[in-house]
C-alpha atoms as a PDB file:
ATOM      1  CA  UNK A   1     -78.565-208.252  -7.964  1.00  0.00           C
ATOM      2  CA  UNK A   2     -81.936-209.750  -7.625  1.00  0.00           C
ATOM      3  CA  UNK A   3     -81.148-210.156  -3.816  1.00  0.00           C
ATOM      4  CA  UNK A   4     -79.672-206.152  -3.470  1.00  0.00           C
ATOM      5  CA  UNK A   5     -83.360-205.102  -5.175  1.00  0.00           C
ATOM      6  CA  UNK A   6     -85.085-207.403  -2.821  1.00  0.00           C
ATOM      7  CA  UNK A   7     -83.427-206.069   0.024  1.00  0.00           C
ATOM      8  CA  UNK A   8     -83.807-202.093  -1.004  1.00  0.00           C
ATOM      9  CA  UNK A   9     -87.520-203.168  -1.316  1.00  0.00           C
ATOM     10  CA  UNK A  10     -87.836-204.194   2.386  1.00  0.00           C
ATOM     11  CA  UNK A  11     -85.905-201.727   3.613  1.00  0.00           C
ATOM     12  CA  UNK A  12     -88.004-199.108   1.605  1.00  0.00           C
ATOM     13  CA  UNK A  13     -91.143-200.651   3.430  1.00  0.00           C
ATOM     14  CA  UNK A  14     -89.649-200.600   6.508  1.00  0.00           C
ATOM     15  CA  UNK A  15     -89.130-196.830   5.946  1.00  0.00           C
ATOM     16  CA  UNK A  16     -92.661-196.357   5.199  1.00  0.00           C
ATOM     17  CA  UNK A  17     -93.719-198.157   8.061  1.00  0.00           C
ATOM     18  CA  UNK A  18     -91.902-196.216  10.627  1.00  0.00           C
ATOM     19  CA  UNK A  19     -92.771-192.891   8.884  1.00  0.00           C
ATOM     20  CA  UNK A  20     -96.386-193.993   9.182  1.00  0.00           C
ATOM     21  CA  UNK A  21     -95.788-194.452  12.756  1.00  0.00           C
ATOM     22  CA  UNK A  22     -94.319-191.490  13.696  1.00  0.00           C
ATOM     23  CA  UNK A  23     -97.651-189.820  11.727  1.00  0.00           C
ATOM     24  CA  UNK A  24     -99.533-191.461  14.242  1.00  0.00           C
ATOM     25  CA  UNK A  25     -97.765-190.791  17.321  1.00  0.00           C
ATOM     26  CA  UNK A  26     -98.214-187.470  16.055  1.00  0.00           C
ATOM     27  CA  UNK A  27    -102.249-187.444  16.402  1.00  0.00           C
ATOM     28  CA  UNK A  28    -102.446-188.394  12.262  1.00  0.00           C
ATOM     29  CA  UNK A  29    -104.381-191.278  10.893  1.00  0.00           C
ATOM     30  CA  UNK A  30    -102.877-193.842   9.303  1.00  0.00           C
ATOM     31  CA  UNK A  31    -103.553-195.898   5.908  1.00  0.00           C
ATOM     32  CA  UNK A  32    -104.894-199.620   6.448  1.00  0.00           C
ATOM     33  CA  UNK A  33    -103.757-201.434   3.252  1.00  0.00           C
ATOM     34  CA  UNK A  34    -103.615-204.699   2.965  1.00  0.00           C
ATOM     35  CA  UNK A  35     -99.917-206.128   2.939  1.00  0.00           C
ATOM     36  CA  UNK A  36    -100.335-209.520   0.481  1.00  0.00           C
ATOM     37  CA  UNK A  37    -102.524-206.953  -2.096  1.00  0.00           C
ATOM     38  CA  UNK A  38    -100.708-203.782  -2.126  1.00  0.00           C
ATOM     39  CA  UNK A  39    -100.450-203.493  -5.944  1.00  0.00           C
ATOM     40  CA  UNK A  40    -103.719-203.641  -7.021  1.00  0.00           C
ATOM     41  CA  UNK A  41    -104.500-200.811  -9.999  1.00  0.00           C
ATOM     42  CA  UNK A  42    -106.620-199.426 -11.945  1.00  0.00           C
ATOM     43  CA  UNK A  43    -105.636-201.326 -15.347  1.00  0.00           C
ATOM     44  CA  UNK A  44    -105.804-204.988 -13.388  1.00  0.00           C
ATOM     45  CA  UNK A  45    -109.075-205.908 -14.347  1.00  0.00           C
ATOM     46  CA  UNK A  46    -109.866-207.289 -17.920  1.00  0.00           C
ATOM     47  CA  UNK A  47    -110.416-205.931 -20.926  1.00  0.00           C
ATOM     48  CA  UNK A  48    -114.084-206.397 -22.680  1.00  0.00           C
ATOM     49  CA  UNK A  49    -114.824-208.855 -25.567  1.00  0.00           C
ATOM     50  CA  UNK A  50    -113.914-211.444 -24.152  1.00  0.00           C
ATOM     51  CA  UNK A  51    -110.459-210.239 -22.518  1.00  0.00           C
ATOM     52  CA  UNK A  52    -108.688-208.567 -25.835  1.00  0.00           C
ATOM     53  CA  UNK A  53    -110.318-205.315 -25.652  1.00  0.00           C
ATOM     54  CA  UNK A  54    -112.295-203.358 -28.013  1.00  0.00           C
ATOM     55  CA  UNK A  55    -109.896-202.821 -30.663  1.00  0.00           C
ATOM     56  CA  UNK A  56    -108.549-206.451 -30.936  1.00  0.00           C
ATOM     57  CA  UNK A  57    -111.569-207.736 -31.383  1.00  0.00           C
ATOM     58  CA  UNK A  58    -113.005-204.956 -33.722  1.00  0.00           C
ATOM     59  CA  UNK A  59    -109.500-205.568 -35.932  1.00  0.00           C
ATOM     60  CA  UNK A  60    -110.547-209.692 -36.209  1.00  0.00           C
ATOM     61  CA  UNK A  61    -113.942-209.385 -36.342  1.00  0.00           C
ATOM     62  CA  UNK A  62    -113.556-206.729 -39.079  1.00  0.00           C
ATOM     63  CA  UNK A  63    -111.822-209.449 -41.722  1.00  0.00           C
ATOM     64  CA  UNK A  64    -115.719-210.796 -41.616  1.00  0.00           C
ATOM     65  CA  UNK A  65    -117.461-207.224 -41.404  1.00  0.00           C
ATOM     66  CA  UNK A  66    -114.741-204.284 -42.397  1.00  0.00           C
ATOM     67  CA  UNK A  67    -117.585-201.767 -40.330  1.00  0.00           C
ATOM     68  CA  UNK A  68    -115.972-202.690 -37.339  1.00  0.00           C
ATOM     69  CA  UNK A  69    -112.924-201.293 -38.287  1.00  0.00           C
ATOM     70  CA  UNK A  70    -114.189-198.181 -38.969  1.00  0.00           C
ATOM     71  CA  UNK A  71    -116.349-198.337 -35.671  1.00  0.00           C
ATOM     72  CA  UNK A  72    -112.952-198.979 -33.851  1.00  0.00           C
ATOM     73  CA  UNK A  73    -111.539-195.900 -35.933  1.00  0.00           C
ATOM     74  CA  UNK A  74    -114.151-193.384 -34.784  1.00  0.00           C
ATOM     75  CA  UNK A  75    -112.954-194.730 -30.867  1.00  0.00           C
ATOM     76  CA  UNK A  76    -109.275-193.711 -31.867  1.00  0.00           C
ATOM     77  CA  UNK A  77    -110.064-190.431 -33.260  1.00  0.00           C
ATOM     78  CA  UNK A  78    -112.242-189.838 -29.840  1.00  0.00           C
ATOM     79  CA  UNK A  79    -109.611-191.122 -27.492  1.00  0.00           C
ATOM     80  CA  UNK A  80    -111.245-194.064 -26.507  1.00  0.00           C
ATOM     81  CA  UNK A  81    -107.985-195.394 -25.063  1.00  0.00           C
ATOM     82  CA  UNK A  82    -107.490-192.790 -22.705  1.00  0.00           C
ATOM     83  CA  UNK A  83    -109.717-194.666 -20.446  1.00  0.00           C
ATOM     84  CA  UNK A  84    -107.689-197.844 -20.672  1.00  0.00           C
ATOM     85  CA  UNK A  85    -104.202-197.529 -22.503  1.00  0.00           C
ATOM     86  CA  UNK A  86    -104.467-201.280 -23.094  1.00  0.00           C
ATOM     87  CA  UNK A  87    -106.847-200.121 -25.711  1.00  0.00           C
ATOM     88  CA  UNK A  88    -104.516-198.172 -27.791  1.00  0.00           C
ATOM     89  CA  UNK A  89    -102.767-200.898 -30.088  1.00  0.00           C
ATOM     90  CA  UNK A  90    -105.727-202.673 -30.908  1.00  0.00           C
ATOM     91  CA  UNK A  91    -107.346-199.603 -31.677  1.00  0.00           C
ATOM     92  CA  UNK A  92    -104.507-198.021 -33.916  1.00  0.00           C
ATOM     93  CA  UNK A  93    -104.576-201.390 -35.496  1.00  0.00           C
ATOM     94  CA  UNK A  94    -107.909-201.580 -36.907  1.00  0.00           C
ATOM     95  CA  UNK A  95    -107.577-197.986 -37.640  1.00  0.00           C
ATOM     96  CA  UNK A  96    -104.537-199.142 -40.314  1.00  0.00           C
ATOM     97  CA  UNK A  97    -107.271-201.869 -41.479  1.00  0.00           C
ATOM     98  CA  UNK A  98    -109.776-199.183 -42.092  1.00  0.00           C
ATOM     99  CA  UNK A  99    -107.436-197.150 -43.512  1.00  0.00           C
ATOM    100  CA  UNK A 100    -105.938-200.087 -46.073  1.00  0.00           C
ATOM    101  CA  UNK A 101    -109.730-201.225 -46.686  1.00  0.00           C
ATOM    102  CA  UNK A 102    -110.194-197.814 -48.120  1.00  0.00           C
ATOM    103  CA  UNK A 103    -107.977-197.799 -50.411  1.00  0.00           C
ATOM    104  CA  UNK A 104    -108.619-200.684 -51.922  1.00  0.00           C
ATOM    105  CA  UNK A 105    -112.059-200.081 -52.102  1.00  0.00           C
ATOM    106  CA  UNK A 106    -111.051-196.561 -53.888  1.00  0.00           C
ATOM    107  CA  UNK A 107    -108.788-198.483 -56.521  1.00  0.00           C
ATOM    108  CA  UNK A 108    -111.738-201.017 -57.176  1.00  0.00           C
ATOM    109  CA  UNK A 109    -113.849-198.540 -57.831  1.00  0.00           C
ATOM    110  CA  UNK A 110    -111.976-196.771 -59.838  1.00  0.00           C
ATOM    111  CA  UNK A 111    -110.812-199.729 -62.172  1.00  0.00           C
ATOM    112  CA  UNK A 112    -114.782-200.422 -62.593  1.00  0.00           C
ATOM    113  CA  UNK A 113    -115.210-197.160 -63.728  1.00  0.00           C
ATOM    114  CA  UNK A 114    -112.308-196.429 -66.107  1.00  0.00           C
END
């Protein structure tokens, strides 16, 4: 199987190749990429603090100062992780911590004053 998809792959390549040639017999310029580096994207480089992104670090950092969370909530709510889907776990998650740290700050409160 592995072997089949292998195959398909070159093929597929080779395909490309001679469709890029024809382009240029034609008068058409033709894309330089390089062949060892060809799937380089936009998501390949690492995420900030310290490679966990935003979110993962707000939701750990937040057991020490619970602000974070809601600093990491207010990126959810604004999309944040539309820039970087990566983002979008972490950021979810220390929206769930925000939300849980609310209500048990609610129920303290509430058993102080009662």
């Amino acid at each position: 199987m592995v072997i089949l998809l292998c195959l398909l792959n070159t093929f597929g390549d080779f395909l490309s190749i001679a469709g890029q040639m024809a382009d240029h017999e034609k008068g058409k310029y033709t894309l330089i990429r390089d062949g060892e580096d060809s799937q380089l994207g936009i998501y390949d480089k690492p995420l900030p603090c310290f490679g966990c992104g935003i979110g993962w670090f707000s939701f750990l950092v937040g057991f020490l100062c619970p602000l974070l969370w809601y600093y990491a909530t207010f990126l959810y709510f604004r999309n944040y992780y539309r820039k970087d889907p990566r983002e979008r776990a972490g950021l979810a998650a220390s929206a769930i911590a925000a939300m849980a740290c609310s209500v048990v700050l609610l129920i303290v409160i509430a058993i102080l004053l009662f």
